[in-house]
Protein backbone atom coordinates (compact mmCIF):
# COMPACT_ATOMS: atom_id res chain seq x y z
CA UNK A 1 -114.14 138.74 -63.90
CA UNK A 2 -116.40 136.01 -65.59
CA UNK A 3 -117.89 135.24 -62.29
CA UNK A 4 -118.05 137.07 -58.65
CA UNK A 5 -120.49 137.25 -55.71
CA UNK A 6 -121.25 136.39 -52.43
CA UNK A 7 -122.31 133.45 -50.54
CA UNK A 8 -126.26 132.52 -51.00
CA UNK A 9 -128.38 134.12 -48.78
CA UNK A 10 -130.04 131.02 -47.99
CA UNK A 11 -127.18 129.93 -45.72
CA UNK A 12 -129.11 132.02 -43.42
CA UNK A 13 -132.59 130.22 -43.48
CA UNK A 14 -131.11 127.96 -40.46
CA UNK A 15 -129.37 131.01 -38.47
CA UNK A 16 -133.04 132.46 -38.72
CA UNK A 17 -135.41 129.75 -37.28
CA UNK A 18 -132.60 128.90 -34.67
CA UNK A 19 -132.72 132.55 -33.55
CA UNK A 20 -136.28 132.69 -33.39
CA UNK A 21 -136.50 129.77 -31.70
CA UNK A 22 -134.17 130.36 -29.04
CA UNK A 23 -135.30 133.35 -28.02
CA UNK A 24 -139.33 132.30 -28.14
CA UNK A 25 -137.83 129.31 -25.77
CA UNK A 26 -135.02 131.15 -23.61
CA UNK A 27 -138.46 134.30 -22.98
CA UNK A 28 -140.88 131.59 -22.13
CA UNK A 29 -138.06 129.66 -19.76
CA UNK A 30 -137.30 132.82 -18.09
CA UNK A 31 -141.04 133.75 -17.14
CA UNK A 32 -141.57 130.77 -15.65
CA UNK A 33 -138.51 130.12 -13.72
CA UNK A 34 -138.44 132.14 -10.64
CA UNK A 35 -135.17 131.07 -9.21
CA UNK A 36 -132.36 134.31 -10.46
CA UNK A 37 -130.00 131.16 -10.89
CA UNK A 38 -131.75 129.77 -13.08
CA UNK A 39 -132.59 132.70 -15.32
CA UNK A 40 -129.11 133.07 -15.76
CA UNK A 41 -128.77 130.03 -16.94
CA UNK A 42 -131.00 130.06 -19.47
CA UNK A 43 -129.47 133.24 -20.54
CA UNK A 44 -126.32 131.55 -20.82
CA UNK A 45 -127.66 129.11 -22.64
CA UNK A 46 -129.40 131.45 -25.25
CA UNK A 47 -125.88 133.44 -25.41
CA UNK A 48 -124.19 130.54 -26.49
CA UNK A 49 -126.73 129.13 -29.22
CA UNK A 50 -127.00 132.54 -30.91
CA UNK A 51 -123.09 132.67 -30.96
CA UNK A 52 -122.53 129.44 -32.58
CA UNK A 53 -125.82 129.32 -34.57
CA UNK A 54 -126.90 132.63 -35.68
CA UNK A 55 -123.83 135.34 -35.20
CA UNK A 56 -120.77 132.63 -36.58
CA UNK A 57 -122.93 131.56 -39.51
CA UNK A 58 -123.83 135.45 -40.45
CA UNK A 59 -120.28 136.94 -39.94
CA UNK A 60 -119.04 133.79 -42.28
CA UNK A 61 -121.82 134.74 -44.96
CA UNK A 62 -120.93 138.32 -45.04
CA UNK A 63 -117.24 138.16 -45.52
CA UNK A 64 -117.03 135.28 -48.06
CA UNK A 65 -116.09 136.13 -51.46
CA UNK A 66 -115.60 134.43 -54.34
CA UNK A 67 -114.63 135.18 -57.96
CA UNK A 68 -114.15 132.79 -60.88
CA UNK A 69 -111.59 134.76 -63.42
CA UNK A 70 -110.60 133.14 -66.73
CA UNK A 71 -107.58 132.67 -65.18
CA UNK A 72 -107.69 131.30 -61.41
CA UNK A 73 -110.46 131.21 -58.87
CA UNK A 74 -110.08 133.35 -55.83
CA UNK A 75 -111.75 132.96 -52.63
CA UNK A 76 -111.38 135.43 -49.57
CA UNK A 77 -112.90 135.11 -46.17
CA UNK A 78 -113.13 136.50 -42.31
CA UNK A 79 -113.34 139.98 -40.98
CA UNK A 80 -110.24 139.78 -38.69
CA UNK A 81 -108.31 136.79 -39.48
CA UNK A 82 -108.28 137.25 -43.23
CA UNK A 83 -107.81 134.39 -45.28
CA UNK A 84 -107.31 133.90 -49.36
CA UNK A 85 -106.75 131.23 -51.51
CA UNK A 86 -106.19 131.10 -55.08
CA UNK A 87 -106.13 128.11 -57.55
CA UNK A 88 -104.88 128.58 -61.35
CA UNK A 89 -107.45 126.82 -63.78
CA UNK A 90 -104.69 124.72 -65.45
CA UNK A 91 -104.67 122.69 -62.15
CA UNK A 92 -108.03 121.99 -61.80
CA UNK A 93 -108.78 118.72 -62.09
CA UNK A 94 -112.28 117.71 -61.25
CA UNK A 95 -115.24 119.95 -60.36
CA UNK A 96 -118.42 118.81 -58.11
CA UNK A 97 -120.56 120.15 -56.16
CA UNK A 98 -123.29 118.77 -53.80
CA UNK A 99 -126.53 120.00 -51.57
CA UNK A 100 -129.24 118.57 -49.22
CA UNK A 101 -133.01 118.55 -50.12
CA UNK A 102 -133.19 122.23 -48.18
CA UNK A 103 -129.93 123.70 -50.03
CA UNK A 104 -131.55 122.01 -53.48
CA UNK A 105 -134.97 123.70 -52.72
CA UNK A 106 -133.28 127.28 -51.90
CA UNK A 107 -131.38 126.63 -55.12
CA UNK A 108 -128.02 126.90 -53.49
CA UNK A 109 -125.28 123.93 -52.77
CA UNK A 110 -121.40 123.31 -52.10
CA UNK A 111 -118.75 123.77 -54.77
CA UNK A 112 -116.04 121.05 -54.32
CA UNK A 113 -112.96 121.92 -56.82
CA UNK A 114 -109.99 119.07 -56.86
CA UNK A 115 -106.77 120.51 -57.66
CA UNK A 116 -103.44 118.96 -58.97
CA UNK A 117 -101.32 120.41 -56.61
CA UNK A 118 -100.17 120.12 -52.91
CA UNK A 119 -103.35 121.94 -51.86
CA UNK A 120 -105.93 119.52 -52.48
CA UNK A 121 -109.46 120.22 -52.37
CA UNK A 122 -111.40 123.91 -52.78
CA UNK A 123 -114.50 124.01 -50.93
CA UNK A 124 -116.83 126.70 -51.26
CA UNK A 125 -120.78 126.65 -49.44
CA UNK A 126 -124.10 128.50 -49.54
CA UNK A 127 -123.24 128.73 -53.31
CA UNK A 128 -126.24 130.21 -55.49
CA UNK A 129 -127.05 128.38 -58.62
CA UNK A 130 -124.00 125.82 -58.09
CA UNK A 131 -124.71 123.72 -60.73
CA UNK A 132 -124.51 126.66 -63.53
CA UNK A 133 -121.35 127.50 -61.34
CA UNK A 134 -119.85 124.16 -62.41
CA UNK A 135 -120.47 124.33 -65.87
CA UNK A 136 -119.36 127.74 -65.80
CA UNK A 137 -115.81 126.76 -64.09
CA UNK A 138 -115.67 123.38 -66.64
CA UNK A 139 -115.94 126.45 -70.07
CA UNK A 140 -113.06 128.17 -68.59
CA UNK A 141 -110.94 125.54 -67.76
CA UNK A 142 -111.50 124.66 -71.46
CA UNK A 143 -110.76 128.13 -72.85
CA UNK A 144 -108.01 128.22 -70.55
CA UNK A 145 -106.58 125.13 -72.02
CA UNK A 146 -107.16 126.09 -75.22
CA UNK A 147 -105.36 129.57 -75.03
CA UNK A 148 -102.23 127.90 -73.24
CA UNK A 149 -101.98 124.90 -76.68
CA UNK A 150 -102.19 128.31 -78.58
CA UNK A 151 -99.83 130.06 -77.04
CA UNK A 152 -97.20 127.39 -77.19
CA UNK A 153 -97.70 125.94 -80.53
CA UNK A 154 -97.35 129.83 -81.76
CA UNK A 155 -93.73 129.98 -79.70
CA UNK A 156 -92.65 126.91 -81.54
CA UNK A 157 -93.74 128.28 -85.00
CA UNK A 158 -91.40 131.47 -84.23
CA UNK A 159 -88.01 131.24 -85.69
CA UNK A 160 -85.29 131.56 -82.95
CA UNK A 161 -83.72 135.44 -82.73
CA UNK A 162 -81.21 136.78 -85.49
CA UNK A 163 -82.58 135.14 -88.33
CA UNK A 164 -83.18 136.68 -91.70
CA UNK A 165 -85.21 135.62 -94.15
CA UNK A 166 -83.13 133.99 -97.50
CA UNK A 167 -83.26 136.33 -100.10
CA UNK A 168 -86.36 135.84 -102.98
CA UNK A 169 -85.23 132.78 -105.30
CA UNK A 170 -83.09 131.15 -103.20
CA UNK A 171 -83.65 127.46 -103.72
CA UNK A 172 -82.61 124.67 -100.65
CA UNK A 173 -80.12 122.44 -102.11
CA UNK A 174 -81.00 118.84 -102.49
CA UNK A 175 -80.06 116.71 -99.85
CA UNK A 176 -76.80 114.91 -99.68
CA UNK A 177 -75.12 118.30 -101.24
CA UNK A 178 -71.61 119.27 -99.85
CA UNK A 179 -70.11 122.56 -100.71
CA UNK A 180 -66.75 122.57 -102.81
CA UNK A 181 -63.33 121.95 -100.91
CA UNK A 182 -61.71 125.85 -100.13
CA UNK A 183 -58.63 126.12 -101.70
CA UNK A 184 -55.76 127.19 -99.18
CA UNK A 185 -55.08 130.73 -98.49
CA UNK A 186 -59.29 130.96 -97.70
CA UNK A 187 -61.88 131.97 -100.05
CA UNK A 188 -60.10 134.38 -101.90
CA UNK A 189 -57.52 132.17 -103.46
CA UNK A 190 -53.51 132.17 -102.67
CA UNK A 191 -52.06 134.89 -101.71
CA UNK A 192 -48.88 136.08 -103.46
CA UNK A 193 -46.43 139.40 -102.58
CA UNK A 194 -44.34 141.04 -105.60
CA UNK A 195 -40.59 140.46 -104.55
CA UNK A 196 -38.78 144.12 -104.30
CA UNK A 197 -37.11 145.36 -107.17
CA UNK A 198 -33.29 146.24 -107.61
């Protein structure tokens, strides 16, 4: 492949601080609420933000793939509910990407791909280096284009099946030329038979 990998591991940055943060919060809740019912709450509470905030964002980091091919693109994600998708290069029709001030400090960003066909847009996040990813997609949608004009004008160049070469010194007759009339009985002339002798 030209290009493969994994999502950045600066997606995780947020996952991180909201982890540490909800369990410096949910320990310091907890110690000073006396009431059981209300521990449990908080607990509840802290269950629910590490779900959604730290354990969703790390399971989608570790099971996206990506892989840019001279070819197609290919991306592949979830653990369970697998999911692929696959776009050809010669239907690729615009390429952007885009990332905030943290994603642009960590050096990582999302891929936006616009395709020509009935699946629209390809969106890929927490991609390292996106904007060399860009350029790197834009070179092989060029090659690709360029191999395909090859490949076609060399089938049109091909002379259909069965036919032979003429033979050395043969010389096209100038346009307008008919052949001669055939005389009848074919090629060969009339044909006569010798009447039976007595």
């Amino acid at each position: 492949c030209a290009t493969c990998g994994d999502t950045d591991e600066a997606s995780l940055v947020v996952p991180i601080v909201v982890f540490l943060l909800t369990i410096g919060v949910g320990v310091y809740l907890m110690a000073k609420w006396d009431n059981s019912a209300g521990r449990w709450f908080i607990l509840a509470v802290m269950v629910l933000l590490l779900i959604f905030w730290v354990v969703r964002p790390f399971v989608f980091w570790w099971s996206t793939q990506y892989v840019f091919t001279d070819h197609r693109i290919i991306v592949r994600t979830g653990v369970i509910a697998r999911k692929g998708r696959d776009m050809p290069l010669s239907r690729v029709n615009d390429v952007s990407f885009e990332h905030s001030a943290i994603e642009r400090f960590l050096n990582c960003g999302t891929l936006l791909v616009e395709s020509a066909g009935t699946q629209g847009q390809l969106r890929i996040q927490s991609v390292p280096d996106v904007e060399q990813i860009q350029r790197e997609i834009y070179r092989l949608h060029d090659e690709d284009d360029e191999r395909r004009r090859r490949q076609y004008s060399g089938q049109a160049q091909q002379p259909p099946q069965g036919y032979q070469q003429p033979p050395q010194g043969y010389q096209q007759p100038p346009q307008g030329y008919q052949p001669p009339p055939v005389a009848p009985g074919g090629p060969q002339g009339p044909q006569f038979q010798v009447p039976p002798q007595d």
